[in-house]
C-alpha atoms as a PDB file:
ATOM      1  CA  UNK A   1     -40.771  -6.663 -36.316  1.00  0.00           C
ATOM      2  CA  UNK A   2     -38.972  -9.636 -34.801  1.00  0.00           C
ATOM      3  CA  UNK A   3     -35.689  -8.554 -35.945  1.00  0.00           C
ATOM      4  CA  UNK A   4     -36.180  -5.678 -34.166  1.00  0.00           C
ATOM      5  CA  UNK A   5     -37.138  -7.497 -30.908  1.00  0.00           C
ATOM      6  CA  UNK A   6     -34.573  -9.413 -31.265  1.00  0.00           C
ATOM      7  CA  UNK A   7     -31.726  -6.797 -31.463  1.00  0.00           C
ATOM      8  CA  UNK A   8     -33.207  -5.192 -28.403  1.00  0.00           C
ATOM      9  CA  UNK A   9     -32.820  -8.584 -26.531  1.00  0.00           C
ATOM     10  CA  UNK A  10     -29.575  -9.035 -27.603  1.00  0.00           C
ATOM     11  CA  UNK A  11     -28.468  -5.433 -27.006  1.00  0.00           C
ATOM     12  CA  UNK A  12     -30.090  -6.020 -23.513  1.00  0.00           C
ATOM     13  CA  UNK A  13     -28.655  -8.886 -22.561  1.00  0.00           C
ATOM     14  CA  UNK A  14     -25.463  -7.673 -23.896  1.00  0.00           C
ATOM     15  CA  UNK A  15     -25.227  -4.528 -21.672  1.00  0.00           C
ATOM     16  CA  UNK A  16     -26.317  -6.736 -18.592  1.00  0.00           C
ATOM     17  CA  UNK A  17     -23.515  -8.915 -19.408  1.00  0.00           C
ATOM     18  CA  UNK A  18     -20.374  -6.581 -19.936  1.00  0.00           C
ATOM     19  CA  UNK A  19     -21.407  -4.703 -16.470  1.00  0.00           C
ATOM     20  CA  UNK A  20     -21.359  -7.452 -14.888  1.00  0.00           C
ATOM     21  CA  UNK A  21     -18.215  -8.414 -15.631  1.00  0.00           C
ATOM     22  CA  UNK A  22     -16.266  -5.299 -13.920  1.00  0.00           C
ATOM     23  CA  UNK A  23     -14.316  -5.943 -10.651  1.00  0.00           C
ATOM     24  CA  UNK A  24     -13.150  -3.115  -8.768  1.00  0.00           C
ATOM     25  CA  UNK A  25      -9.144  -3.318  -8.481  1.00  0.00           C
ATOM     26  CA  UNK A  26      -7.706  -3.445  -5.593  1.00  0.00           C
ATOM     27  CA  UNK A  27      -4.103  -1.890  -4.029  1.00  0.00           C
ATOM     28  CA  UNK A  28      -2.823  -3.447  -1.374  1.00  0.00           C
ATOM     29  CA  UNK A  29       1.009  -3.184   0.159  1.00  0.00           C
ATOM     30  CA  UNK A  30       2.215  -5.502   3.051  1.00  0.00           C
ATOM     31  CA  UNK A  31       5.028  -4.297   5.423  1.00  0.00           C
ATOM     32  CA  UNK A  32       7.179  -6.190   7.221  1.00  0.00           C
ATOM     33  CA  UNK A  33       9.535  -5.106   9.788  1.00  0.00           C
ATOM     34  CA  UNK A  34      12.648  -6.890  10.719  1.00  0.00           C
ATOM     35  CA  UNK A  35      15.718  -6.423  12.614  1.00  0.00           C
ATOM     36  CA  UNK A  36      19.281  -6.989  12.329  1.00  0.00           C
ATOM     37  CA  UNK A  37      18.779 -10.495  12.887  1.00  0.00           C
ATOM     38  CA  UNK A  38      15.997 -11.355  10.623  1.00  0.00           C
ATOM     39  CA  UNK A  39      13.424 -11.567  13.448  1.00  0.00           C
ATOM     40  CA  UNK A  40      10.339  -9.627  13.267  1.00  0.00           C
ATOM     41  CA  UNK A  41      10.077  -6.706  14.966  1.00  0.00           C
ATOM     42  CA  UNK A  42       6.202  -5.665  16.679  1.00  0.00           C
ATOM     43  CA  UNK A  43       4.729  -2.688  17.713  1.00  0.00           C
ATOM     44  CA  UNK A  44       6.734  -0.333  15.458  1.00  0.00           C
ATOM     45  CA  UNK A  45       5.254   2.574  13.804  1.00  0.00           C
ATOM     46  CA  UNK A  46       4.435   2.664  10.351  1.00  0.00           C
ATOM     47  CA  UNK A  47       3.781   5.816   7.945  1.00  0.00           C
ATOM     48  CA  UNK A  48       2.932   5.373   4.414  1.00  0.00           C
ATOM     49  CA  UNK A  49       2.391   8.295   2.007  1.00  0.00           C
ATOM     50  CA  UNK A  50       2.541   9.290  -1.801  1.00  0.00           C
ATOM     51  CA  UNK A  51       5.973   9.744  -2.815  1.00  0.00           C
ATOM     52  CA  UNK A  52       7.098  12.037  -6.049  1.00  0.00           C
ATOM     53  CA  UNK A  53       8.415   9.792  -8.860  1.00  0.00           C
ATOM     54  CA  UNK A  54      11.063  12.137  -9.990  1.00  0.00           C
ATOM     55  CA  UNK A  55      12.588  13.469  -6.476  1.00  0.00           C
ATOM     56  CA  UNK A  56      11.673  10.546  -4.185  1.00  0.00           C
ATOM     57  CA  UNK A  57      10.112  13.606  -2.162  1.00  0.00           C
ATOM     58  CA  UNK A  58       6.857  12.768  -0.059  1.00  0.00           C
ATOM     59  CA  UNK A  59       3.892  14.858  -1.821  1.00  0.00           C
ATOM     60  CA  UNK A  60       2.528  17.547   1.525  1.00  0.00           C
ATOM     61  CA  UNK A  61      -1.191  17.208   1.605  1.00  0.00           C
ATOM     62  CA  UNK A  62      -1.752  14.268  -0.345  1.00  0.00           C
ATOM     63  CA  UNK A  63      -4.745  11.993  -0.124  1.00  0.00           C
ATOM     64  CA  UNK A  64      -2.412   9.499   0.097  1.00  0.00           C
ATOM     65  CA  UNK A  65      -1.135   8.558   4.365  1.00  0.00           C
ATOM     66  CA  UNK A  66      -1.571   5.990   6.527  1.00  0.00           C
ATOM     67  CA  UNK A  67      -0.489   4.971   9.714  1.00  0.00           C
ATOM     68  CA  UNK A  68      -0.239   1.818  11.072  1.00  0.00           C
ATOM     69  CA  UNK A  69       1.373  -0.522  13.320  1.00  0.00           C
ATOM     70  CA  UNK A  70       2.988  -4.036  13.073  1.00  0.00           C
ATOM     71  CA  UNK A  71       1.450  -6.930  14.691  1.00  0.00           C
ATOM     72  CA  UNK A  72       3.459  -9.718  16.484  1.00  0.00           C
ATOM     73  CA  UNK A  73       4.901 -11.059  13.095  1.00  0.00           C
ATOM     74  CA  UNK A  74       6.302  -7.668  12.143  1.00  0.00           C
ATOM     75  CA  UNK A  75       3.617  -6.899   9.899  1.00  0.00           C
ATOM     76  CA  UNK A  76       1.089  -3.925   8.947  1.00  0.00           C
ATOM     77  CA  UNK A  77      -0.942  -4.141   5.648  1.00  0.00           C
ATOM     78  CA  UNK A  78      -2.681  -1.423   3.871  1.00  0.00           C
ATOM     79  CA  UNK A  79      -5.412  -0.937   1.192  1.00  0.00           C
ATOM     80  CA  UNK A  80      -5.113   1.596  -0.910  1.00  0.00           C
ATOM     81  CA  UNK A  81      -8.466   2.798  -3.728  1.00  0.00           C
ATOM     82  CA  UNK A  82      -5.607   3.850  -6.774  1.00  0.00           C
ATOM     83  CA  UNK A  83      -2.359   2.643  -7.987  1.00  0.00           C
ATOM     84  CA  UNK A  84       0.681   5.075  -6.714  1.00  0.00           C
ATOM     85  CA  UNK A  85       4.275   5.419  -5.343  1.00  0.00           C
ATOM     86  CA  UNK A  86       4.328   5.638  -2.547  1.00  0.00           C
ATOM     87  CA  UNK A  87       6.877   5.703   0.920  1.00  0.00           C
ATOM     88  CA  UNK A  88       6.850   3.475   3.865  1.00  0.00           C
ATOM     89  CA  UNK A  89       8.775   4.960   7.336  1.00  0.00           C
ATOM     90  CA  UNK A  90       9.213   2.386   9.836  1.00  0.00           C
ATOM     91  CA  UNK A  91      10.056   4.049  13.689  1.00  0.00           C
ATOM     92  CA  UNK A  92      10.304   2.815  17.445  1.00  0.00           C
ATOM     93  CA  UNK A  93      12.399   2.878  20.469  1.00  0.00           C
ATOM     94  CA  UNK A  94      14.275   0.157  21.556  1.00  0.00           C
ATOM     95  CA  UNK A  95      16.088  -0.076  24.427  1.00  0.00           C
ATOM     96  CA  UNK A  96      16.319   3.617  24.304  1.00  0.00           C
ATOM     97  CA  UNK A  97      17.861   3.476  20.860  1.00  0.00           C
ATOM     98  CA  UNK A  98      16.041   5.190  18.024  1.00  0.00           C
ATOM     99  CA  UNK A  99      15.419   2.649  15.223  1.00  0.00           C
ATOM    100  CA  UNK A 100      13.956   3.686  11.735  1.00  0.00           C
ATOM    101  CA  UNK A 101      13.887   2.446   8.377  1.00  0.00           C
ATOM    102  CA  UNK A 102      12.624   3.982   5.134  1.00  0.00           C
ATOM    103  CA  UNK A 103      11.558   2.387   1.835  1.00  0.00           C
ATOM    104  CA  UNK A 104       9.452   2.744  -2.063  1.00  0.00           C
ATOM    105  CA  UNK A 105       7.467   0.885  -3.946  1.00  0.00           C
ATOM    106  CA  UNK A 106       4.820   1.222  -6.526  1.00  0.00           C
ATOM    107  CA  UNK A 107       1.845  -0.196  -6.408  1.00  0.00           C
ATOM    108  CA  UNK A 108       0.130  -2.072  -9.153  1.00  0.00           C
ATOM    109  CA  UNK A 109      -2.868  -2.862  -9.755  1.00  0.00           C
ATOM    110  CA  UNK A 110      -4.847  -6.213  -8.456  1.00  0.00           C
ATOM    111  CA  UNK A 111      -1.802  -6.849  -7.079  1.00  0.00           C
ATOM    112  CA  UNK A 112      -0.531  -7.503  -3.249  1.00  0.00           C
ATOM    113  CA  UNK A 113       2.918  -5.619  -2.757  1.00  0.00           C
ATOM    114  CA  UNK A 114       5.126  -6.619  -0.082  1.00  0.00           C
ATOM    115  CA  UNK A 115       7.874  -4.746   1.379  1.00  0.00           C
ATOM    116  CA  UNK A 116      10.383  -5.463   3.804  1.00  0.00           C
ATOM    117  CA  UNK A 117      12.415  -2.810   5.962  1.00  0.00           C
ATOM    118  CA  UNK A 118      15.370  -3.575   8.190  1.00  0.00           C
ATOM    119  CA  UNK A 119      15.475  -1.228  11.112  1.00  0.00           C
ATOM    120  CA  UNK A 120      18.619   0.175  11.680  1.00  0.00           C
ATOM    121  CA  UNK A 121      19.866   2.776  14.398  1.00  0.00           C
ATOM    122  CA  UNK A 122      19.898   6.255  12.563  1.00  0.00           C
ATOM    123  CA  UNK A 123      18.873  10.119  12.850  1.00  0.00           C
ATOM    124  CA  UNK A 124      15.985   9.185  12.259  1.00  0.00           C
ATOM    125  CA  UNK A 125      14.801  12.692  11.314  1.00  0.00           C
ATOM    126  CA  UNK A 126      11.385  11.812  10.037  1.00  0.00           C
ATOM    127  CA  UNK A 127      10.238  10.008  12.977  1.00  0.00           C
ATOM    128  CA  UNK A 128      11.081  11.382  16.258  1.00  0.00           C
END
């Protein structure tokens, strides 16, 4: 009888344990926007969405995009709920010049990605 009491305390206090020990992960991916001389670049419009690992193609309708903009130190951060790959399009207007960027990465788990874009003048067919 207090074998039995004691399994179910042990099994108790075993299950209260090993849920308590689960941390939600986390996805996050820094971008950072710089020109041509290494200076940050604000204000510049960001677009992040799931990208196709075999064709580099953005996946239509995904779950996956963001928009965002960079602060005054050329930088716009995102959270993200599940580890993908994803694409990061970087687009403004300066000095009537259109200035893009585009870039990958793959985020990983309890990890904080950063990427870095240089904005070049281009097409820029995905942004404007």
């Amino acid at each position: 009888m207090i074998k039995q009491k004691l399994y179910k305390i042990i099994l108790l206090f075993l299950t209260f344990f090993l849920t308590q020990c689960y941390t939600e992960p986390f996805f996050t991916l820094s971008v950072e926007i710089v020109d041509q001389n290494l200076n940050p670049v604000e204000n510049t419009d960001i677009v992040v969405e799931a990208t196709d690992v075999d064709n580099g193609n953005t996946i239509n309708g995904s779950i996956i995009f963001f928009e965002g903009t960079t602060n005054d130190q050329g930088i716009a951060e995102f959270d993200f709920e599940n580890k993908a790959f994803v694409s990061a399009r970087a687009c403004i207007m300066l000095n009537n010049v259109n200035m893009c960027k585009e870039g990958h990465v793959y985020l990983e788990e309890n990890t904080n990605k950063k990427l870095t874009l240089m904005i070049v003048e281009d097409d820029c067919i995905y942004c404007f």
